[in-house]
Protein backbone atom coordinates (compact mmCIF):
# COMPACT_ATOMS: atom_id res chain seq x y z
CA UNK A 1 99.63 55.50 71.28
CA UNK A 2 96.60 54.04 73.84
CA UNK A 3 97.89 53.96 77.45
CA UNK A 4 96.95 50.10 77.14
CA UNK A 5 99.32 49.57 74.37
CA UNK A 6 102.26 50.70 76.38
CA UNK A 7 101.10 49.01 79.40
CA UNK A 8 101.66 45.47 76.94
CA UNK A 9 105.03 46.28 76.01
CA UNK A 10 108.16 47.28 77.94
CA UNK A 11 108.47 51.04 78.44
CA UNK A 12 112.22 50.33 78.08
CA UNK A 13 112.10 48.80 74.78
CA UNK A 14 109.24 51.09 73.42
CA UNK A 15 111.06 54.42 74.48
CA UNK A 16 114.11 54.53 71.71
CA UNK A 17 111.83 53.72 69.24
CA UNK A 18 109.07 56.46 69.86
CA UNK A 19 111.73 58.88 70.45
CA UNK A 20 113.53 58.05 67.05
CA UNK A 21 116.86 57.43 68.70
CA UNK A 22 116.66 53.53 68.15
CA UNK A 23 120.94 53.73 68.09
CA UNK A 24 121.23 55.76 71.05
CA UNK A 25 122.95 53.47 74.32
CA UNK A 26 120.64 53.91 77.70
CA UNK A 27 121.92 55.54 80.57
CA UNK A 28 120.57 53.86 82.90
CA UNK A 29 118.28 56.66 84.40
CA UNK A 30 115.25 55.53 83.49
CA UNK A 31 116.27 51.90 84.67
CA UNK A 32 116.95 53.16 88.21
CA UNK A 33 114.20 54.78 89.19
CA UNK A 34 111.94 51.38 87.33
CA UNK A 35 114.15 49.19 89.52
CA UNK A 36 113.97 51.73 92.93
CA UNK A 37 110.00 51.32 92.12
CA UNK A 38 109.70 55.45 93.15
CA UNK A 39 110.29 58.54 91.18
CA UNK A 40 111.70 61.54 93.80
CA UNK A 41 109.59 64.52 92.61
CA UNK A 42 110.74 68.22 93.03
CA UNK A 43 108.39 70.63 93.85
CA UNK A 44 108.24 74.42 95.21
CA UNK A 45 105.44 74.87 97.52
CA UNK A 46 104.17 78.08 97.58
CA UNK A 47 100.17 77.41 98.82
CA UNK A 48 98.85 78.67 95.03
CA UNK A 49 96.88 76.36 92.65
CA UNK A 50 100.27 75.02 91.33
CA UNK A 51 101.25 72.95 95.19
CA UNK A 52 100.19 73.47 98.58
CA UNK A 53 99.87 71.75 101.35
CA UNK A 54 97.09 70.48 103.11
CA UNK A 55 96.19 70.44 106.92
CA UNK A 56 97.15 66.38 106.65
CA UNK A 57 100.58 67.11 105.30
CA UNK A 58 99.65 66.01 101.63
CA UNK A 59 100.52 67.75 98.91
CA UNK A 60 97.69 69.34 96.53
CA UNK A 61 98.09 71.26 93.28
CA UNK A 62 98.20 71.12 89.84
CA UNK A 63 102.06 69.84 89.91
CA UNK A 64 101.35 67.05 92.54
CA UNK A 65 98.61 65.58 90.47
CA UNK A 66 101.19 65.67 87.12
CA UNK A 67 103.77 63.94 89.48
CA UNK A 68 101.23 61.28 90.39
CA UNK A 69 100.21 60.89 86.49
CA UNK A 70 103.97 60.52 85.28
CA UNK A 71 104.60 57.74 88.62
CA UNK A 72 101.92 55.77 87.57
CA UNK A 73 102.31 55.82 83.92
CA UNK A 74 105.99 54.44 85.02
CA UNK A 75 104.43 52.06 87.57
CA UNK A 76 105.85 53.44 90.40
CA UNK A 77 105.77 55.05 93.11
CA UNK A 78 105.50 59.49 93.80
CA UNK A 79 107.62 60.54 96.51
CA UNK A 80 107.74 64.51 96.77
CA UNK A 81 110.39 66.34 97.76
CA UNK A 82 109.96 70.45 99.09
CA UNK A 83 112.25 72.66 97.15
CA UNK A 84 112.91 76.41 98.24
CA UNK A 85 112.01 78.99 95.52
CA UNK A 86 115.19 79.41 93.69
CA UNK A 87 116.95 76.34 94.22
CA UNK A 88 115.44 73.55 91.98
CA UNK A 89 118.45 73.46 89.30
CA UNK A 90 121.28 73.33 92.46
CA UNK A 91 119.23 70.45 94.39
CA UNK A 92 118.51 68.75 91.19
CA UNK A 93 122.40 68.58 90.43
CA UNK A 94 122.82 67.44 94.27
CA UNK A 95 120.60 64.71 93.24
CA UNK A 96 117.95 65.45 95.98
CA UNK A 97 115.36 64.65 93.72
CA UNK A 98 115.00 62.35 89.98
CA UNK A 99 112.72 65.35 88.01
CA UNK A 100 112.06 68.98 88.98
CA UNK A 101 108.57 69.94 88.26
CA UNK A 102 107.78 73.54 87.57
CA UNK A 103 110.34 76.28 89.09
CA UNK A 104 111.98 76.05 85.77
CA UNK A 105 111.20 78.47 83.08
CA UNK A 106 112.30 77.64 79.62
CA UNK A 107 115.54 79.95 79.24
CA UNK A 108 118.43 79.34 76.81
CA UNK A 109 120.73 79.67 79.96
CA UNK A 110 118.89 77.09 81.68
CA UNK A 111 118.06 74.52 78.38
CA UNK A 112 122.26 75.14 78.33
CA UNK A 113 122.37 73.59 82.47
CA UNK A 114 119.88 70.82 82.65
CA UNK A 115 117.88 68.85 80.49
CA UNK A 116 114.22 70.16 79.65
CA UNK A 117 110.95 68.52 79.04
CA UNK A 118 108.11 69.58 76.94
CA UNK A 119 106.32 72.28 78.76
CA UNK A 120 103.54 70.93 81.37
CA UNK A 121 102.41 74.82 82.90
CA UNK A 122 102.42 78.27 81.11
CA UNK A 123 101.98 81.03 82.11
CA UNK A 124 101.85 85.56 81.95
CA UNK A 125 103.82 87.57 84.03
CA UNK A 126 101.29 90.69 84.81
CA UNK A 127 101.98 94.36 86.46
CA UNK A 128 99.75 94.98 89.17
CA UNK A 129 99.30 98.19 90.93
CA UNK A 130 96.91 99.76 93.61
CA UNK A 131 93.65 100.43 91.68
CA UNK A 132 94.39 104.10 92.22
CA UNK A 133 97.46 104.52 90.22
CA UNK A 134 97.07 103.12 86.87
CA UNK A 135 99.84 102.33 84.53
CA UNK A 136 99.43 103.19 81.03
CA UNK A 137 102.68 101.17 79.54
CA UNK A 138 105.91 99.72 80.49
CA UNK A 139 107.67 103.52 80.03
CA UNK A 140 106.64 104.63 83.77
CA UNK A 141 107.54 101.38 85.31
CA UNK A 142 111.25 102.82 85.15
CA UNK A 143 110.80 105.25 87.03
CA UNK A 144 108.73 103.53 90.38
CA UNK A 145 110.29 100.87 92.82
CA UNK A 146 109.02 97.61 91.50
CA UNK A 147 108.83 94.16 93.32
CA UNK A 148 109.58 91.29 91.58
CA UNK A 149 109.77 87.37 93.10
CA UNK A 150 112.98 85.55 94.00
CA UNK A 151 114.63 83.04 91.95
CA UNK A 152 116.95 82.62 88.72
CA UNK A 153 114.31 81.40 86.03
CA UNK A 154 112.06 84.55 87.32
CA UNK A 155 114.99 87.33 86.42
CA UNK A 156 115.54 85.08 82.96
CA UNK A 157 111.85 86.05 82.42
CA UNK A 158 111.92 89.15 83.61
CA UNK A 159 115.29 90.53 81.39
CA UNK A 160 113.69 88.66 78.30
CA UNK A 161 110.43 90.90 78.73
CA UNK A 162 112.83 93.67 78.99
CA UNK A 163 112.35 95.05 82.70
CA UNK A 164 115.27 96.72 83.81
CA UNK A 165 116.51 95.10 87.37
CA UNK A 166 118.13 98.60 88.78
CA UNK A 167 114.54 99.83 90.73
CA UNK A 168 113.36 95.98 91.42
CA UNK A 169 113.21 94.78 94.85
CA UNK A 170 112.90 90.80 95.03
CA UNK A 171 110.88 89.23 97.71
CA UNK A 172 111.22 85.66 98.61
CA UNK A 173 107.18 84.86 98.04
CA UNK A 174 104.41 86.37 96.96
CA UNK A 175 102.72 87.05 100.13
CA UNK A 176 105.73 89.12 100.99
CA UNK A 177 105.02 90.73 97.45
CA UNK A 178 101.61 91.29 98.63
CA UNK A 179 102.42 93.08 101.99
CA UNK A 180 104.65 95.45 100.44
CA UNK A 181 102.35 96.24 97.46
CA UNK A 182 99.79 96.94 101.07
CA UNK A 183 101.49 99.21 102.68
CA UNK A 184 102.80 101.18 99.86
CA UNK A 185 106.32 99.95 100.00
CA UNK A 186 106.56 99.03 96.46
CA UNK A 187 104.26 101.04 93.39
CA UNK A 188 104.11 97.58 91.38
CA UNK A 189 104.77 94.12 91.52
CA UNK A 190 105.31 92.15 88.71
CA UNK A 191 104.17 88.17 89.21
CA UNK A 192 103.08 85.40 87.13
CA UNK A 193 99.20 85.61 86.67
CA UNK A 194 98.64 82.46 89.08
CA UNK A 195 100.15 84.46 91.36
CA UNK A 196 98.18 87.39 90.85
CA UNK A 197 94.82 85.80 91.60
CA UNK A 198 96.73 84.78 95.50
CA UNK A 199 97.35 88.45 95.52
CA UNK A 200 93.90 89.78 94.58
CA UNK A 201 92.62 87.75 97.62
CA UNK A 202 94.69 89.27 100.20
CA UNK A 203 94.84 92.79 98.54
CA UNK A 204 91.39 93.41 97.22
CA UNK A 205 92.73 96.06 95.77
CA UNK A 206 95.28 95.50 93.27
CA UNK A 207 94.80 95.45 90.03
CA UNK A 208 96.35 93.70 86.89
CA UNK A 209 97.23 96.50 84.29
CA UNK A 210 98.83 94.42 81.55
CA UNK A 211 100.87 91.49 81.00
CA UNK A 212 104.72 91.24 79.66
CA UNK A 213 104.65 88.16 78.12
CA UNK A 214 103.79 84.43 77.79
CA UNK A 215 106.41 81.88 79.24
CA UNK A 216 106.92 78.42 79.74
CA UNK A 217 107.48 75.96 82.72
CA UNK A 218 109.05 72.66 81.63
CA UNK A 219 110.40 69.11 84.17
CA UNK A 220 114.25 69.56 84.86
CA UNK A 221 116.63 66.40 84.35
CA UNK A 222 119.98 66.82 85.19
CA UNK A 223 122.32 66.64 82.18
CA UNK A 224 122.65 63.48 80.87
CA UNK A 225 119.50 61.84 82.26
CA UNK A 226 117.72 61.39 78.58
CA UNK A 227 116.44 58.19 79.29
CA UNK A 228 114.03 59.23 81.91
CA UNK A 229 113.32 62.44 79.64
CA UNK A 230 111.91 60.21 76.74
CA UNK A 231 109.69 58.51 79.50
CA UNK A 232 108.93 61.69 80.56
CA UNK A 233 108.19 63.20 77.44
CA UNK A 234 106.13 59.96 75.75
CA UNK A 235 103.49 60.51 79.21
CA UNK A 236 103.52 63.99 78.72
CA UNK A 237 102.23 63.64 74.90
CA UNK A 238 99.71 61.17 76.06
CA UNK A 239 98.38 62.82 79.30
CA UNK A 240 97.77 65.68 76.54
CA UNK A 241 96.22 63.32 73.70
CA UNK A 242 93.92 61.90 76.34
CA UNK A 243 93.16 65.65 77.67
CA UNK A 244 94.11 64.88 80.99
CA UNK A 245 96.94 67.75 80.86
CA UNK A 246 94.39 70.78 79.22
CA UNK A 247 91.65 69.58 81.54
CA UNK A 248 94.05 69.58 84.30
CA UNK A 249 95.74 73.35 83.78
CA UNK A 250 92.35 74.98 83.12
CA UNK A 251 90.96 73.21 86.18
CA UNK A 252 93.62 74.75 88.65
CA UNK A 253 94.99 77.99 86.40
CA UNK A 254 91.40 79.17 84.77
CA UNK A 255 93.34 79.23 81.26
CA UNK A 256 94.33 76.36 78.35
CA UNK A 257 98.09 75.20 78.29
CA UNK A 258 98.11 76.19 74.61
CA UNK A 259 99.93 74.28 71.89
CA UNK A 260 102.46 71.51 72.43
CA UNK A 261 106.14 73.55 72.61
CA UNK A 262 110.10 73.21 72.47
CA UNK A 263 112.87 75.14 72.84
């Protein structure tokens, strides 16, 4: 559907019907944040391409600029709120913030917590090493202390591409990651790939020996909250129809968001 279209017509009266749920009552989500005329945007800020902050205090990043998209397809307002790696599902269940973006890969635990939107970043979680020991497969990873990053959705990841947690040693960021892959603390470190490029610059180097899998970040709701997913979810399909959402992920991750996917 053109963005004009939906400009004509109410979002609110348009939504049940796109999302084939034309019996379903609202819940007033959606409603609150069109009446408050702002939607409160989680974010982790880490200072990779997905957020970091600038020397003016603005937010920049991949995320921020999907936030901004999704405000002003509602016609409101993005207000961002800073969440600590880690705690995006608690804070979003505090209410500290309307939609979580990123911080939350697509898990069955999680999909069985909060309410998930279509996926708007993907991404591969890679082993890197110091160039002089190589890694020939995921067998001798068993045996060497491995860091890994902070942060529930990250261990869902991690168990699903079957690395064991016993020698893993979780740092809170990835420039910690980084120092201790330096000085020889750790003999791996397993990140997501957007991570791995931060790495690269700081530790020249490390290098990526193979990747453990493909996974998925998605928007968190809180349970409950479907209104505001459907609004959620209708942008999402038309930031991708108009290529705004491919151009966007290849601009700041260097790789295509792939295919449109659900749980």
């Amino acid at each position: 559907m053109p963005r004009a279209l939906l400009a004509r017509r109410s979002l609110l009266a348009g939504l049940p019907l796109l999302a084939g749920t034309a019996e379903a009552a609202p819940d007033g989500s959606l409603r609150r944040v069109l009446d408050a005329g702002v939607i409160r945007l989680g974010v982790q800020v880490e200072g990779t391409a997905a957020a970091t902050r600038s020397t003016d205090g603005s937010l920049r990043g991949y995320l921020p600029e999907i936030g901004h998209r999704i405000a002003r397809g509602l016609g409101v307002r993005a207000e961002f709120v800073t969440v600590p790696r880690g705690d995006m599902l608690g804070l979003s269940q505090q209410r500290a913030f309307d939609l979580g973006l990123g911080g939350a890969i697509a898990s069955t635990w999680l999909a069985m917590t909060a309410l998930l939107s279509d996926p708007i970043m993907r991404f591969h979680l890679v082993v890197l090493t110091p160039h002089d020991r190589p890694v020939s497969g995921m067998g001798e990873l068993a045996t060497w202390r491995v860091g890994i990053l902070d942060g529930r959705s990250f261990a869902e990841a991690l168990r699903e591409a079957g690395v064991e947690e016993a020698r893993t040693v979780t740092y809170r960021s990835w420039e910690q990651a980084a120092v201790a892959l330096t000085r020889g603390g750790e003999e791996a470190v397993i990140v997501p790939n957007y991570h791995a490029r931060e790495i690269q610059r700081v530790v020249p180097r490390a290098t990526m020996r193979f990747t453990l899998g493909e996974f998925w970040h998605c928007a968190m709701l809180r349970m409950g909250e479907h209104d505001l997913l459907r609004a959620v979810n209708v942008l999402l399909h038309l930031l991708r129809q108009e290529g705004q959402l491919p151009a966007l992920h290849r601009a700041f991750f260097e790789q295509d968001p792939g295919g449109r996917r659900t749980l």
